[in-house]
C-alpha atoms as a PDB file:
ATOM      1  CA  UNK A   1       0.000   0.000   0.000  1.00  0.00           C
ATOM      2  CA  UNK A   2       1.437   3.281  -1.088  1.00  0.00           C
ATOM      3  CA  UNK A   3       1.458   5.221   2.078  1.00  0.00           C
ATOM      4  CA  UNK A   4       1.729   8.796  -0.176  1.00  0.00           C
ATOM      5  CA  UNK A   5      -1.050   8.589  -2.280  1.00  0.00           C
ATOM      6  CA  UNK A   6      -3.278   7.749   0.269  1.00  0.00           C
ATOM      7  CA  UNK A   7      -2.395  11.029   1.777  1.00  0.00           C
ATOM      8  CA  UNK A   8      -2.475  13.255  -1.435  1.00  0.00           C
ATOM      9  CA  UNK A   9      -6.151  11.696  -2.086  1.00  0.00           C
ATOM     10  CA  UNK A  10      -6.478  12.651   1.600  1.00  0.00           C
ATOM     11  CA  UNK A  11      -5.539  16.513   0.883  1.00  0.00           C
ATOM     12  CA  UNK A  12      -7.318  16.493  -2.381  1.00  0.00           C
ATOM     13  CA  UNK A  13     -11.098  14.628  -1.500  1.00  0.00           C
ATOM     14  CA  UNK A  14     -12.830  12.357   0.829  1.00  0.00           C
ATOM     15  CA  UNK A  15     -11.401   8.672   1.111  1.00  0.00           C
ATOM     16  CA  UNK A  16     -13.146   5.443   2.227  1.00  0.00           C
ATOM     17  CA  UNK A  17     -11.259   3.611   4.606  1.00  0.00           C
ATOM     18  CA  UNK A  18     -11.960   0.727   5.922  1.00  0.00           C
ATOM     19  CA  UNK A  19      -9.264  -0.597   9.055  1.00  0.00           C
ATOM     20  CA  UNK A  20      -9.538  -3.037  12.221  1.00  0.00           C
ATOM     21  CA  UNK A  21      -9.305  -1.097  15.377  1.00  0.00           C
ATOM     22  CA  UNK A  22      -6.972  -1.486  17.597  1.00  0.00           C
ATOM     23  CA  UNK A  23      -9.408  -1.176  20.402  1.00  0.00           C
ATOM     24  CA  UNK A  24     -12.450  -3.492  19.576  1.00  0.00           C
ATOM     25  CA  UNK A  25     -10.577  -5.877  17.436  1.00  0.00           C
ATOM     26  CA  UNK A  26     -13.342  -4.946  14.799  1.00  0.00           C
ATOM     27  CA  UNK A  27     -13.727  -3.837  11.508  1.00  0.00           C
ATOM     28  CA  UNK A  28     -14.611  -0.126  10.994  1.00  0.00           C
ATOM     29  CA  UNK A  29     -15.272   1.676   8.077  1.00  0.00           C
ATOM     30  CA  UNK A  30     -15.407   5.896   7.325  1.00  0.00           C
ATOM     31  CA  UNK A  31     -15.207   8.253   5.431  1.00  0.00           C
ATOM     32  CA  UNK A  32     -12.057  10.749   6.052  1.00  0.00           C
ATOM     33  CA  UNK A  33     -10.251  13.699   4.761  1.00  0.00           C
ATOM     34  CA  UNK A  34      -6.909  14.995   5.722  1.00  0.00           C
ATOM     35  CA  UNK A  35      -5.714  18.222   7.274  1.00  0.00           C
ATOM     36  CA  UNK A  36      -3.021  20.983   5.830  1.00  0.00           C
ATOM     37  CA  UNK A  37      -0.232  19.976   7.714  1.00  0.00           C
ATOM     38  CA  UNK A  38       2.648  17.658   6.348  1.00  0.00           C
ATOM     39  CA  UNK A  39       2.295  13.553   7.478  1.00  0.00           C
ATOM     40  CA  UNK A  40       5.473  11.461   7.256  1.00  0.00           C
ATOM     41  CA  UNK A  41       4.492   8.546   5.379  1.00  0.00           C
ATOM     42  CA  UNK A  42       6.950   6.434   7.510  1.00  0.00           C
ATOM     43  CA  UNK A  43       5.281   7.447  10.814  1.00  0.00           C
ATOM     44  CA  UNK A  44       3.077   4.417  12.247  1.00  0.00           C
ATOM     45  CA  UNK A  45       0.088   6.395  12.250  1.00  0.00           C
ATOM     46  CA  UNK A  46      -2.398   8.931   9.517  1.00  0.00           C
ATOM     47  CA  UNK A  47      -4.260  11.846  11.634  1.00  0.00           C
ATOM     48  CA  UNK A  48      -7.444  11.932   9.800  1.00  0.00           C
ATOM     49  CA  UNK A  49     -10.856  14.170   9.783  1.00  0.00           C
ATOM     50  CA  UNK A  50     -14.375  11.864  10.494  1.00  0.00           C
ATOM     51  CA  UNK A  51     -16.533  13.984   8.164  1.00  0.00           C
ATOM     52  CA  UNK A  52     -19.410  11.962   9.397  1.00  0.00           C
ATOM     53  CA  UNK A  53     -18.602  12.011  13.157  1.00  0.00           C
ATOM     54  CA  UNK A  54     -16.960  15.080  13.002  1.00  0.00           C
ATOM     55  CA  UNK A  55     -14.154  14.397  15.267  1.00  0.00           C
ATOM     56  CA  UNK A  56     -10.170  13.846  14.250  1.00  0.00           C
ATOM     57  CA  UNK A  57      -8.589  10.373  14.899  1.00  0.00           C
ATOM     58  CA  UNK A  58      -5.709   8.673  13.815  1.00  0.00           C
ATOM     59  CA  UNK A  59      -5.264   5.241  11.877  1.00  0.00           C
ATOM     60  CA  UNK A  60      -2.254   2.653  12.074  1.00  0.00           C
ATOM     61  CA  UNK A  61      -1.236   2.727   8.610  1.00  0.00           C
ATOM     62  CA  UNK A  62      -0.920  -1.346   9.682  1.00  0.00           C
ATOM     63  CA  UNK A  63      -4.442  -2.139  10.303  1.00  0.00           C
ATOM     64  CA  UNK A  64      -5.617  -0.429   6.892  1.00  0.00           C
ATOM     65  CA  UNK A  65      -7.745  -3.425   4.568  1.00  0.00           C
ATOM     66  CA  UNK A  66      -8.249  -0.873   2.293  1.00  0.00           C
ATOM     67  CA  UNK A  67      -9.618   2.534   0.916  1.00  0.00           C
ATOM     68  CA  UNK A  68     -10.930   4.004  -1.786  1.00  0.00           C
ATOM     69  CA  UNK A  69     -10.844   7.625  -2.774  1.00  0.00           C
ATOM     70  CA  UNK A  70     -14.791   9.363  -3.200  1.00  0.00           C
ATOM     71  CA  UNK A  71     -15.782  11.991  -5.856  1.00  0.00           C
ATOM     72  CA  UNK A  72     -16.967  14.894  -3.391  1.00  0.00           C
ATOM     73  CA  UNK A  73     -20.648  14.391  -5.255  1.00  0.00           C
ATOM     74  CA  UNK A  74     -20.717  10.931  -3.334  1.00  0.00           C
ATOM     75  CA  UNK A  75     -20.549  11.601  -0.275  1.00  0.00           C
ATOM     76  CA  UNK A  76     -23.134  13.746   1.551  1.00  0.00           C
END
C-alpha cells in the first residue's frame, strides 16, 4: 500500500477507509479527509478528519484493509 497517495487523495477529497481497530478488534469503516499539515508517510500512524462524526482520529497505517478515494458528489 502506497502510504503517499493515500495522503495526497487525503488533501485532495474524501477517502473510504476501511481498518480493524486497535481497540475493539473490529472492523470499521469511514469516510475521512486529511488536514493541511505535512504527514510522514513512515510514521506508524495517519491523523485523519471523520466527516461523518466530526471528530479527528488517527489510523495505524498497519491495520488499513483498504480505501478508496470518493468523488466529493458521493458523499453527503
Amino acid at each position: 500500500m502506497n502510504r503517499q497517495v493515500i495522503l495526497d487523495a487525503l488533501k485532495t477529497s474524501k477517502v473510504k477507509i476501511d481498518f480493524r481497530s486497535l481497540n475493539s478488534d473490529r472492523n470499521i469503516t469511514g469516510v475521512y479527509k486529511g488536514h493541511s499539515a505535512r504527514q510522514n508517510p513512515s510514521s506508524n500512524k495517519v491523523v485523519v478528519w471523520d466527516v461523518v462524526n466530526e471528530k479527528w482520529d488517527d489510523i495505524e497505517w498497519d491495520t488499513i484493509i483498504s480505501w478508496e478515494k470518493l468523488s466529493e458528489t458521493s458523499v453527503g
